[in-house]
N, C-alpha and C. Protein backbone atom coordinates (compact mmCIF):
# COMPACT_ATOMS: atom_id res chain seq x y z
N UNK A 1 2.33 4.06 -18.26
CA UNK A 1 1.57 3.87 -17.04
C UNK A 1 1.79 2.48 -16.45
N UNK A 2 1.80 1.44 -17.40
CA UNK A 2 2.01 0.15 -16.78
C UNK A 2 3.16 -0.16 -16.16
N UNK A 3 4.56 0.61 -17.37
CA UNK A 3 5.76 0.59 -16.41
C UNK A 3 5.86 1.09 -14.62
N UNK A 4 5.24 2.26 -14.85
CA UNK A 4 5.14 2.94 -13.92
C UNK A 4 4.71 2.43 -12.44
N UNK A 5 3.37 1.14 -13.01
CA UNK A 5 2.89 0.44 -11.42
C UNK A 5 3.73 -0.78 -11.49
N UNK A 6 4.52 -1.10 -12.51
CA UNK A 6 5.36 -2.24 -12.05
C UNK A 6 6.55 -1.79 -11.39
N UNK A 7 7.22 -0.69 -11.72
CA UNK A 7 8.21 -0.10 -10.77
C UNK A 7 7.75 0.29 -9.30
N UNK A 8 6.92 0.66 -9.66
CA UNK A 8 6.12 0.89 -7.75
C UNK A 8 6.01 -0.38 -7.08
N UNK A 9 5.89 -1.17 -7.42
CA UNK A 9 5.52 -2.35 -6.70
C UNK A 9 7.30 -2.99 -6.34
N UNK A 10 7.55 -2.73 -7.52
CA UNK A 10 9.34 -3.22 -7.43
C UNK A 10 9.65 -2.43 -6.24
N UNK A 11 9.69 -1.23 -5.93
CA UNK A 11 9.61 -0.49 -4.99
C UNK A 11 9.78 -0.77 -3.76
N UNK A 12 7.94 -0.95 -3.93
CA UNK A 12 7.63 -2.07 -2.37
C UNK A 12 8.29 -3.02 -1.86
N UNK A 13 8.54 -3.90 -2.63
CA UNK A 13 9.28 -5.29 -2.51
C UNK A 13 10.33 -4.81 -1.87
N UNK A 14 10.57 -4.35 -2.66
CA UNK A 14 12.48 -3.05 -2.22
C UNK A 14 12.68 -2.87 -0.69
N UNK A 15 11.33 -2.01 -0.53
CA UNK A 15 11.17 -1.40 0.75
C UNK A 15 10.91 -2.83 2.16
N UNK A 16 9.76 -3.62 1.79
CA UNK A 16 9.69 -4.49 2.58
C UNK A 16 11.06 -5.59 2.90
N UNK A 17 11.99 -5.43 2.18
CA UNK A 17 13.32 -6.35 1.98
C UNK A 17 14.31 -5.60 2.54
N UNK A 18 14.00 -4.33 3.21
CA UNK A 18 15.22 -3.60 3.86
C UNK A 18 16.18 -2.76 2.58
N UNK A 19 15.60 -2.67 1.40
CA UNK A 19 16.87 -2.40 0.42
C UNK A 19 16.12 -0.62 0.15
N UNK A 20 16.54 -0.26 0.80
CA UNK A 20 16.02 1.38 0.91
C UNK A 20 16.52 1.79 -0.09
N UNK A 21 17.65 1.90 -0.52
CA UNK A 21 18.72 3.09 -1.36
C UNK A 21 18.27 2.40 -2.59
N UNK A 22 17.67 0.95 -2.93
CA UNK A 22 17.52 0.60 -3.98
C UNK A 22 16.28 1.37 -4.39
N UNK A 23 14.90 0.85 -3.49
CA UNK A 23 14.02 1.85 -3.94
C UNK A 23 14.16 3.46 -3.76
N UNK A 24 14.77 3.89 -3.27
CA UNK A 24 14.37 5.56 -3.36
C UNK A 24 14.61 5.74 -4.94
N UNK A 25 15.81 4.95 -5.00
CA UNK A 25 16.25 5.40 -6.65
C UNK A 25 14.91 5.08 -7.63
N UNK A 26 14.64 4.27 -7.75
CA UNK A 26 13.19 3.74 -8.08
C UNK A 26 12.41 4.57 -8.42
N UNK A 27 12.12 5.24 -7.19
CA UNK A 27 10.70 6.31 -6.63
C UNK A 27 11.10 7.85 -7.36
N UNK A 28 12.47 7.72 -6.97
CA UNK A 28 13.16 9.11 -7.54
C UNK A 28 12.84 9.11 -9.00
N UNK A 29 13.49 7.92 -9.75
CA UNK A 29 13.64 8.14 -11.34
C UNK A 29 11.62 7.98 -11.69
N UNK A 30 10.55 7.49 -11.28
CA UNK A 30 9.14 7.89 -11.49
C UNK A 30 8.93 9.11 -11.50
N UNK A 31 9.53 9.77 -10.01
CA UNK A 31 9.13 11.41 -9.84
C UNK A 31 9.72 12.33 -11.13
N UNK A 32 11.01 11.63 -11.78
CA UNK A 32 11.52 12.36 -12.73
C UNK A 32 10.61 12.69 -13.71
N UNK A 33 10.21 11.35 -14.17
CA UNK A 33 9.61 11.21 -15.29
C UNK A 33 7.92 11.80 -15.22
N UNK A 34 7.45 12.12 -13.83
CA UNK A 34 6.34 12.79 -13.68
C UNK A 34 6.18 13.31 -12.37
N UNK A 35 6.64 14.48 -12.67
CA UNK A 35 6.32 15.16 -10.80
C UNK A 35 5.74 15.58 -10.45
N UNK A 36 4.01 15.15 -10.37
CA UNK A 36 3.03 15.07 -10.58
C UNK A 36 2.58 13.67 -9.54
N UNK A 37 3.23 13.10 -9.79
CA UNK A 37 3.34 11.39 -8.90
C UNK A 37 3.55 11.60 -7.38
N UNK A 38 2.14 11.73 -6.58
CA UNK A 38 2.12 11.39 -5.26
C UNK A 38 2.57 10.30 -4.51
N UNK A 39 1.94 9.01 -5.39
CA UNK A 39 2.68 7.61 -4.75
C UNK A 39 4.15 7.79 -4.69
N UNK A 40 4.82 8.32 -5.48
CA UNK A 40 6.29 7.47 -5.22
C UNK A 40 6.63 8.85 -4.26
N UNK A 41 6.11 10.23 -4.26
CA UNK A 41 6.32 11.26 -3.70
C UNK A 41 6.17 10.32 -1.80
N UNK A 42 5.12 9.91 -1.87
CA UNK A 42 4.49 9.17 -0.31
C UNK A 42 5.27 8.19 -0.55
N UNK A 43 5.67 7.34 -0.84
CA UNK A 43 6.82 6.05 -0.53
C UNK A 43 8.51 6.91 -0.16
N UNK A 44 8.64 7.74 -0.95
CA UNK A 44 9.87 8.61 -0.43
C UNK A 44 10.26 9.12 0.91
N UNK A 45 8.63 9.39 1.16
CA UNK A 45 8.31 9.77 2.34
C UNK A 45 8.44 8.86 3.50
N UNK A 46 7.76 7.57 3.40
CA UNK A 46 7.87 6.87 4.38
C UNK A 46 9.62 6.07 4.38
N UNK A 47 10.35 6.09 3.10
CA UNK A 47 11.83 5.28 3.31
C UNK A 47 12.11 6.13 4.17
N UNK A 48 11.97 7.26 4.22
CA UNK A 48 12.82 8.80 5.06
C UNK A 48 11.98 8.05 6.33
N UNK A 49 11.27 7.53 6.90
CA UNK A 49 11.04 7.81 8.08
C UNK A 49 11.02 6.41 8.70
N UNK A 50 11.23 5.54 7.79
CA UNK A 50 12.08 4.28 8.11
C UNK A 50 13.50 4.84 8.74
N UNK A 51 14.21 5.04 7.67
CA UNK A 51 15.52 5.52 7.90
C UNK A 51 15.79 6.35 9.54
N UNK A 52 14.56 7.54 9.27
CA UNK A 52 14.67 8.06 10.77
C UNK A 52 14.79 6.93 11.82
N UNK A 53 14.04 6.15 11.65
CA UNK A 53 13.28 5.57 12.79
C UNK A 53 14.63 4.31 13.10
N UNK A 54 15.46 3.92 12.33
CA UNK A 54 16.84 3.03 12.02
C UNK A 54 17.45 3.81 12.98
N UNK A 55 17.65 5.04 12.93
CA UNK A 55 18.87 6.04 13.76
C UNK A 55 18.01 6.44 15.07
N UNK A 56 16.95 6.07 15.40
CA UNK A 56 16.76 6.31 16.78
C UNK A 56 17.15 5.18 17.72
């Protein structure tokens, strides 16, 4: 569990730094390990709509 909110936060950092592809992988390998996990399910969500929002 502790790993788990320190990778989320690594995440964040990720995300606020422009490094998208770094966190999805991140968010992805949490969901692996429990897919069950809304947070990284909702951070997946919003890189995707970063990303959208890059290509408009």
């Amino acid at each position: 569990m502790l790993q788990a909110g320190l990778d989320r936060s690594i995440g964040i950092t990720l995300i606020e730094t422009g490094q998208l592809d770094e966190a999805e992988a991140i968010y992805r390998q949490l969901l692996a390990e429990n897919e069950n996990d809304e947070k990284s399910r909702n951070e997946l969500a919003y890189i995707q709509k970063l990303r959208n929002e890059r290509n408009n």
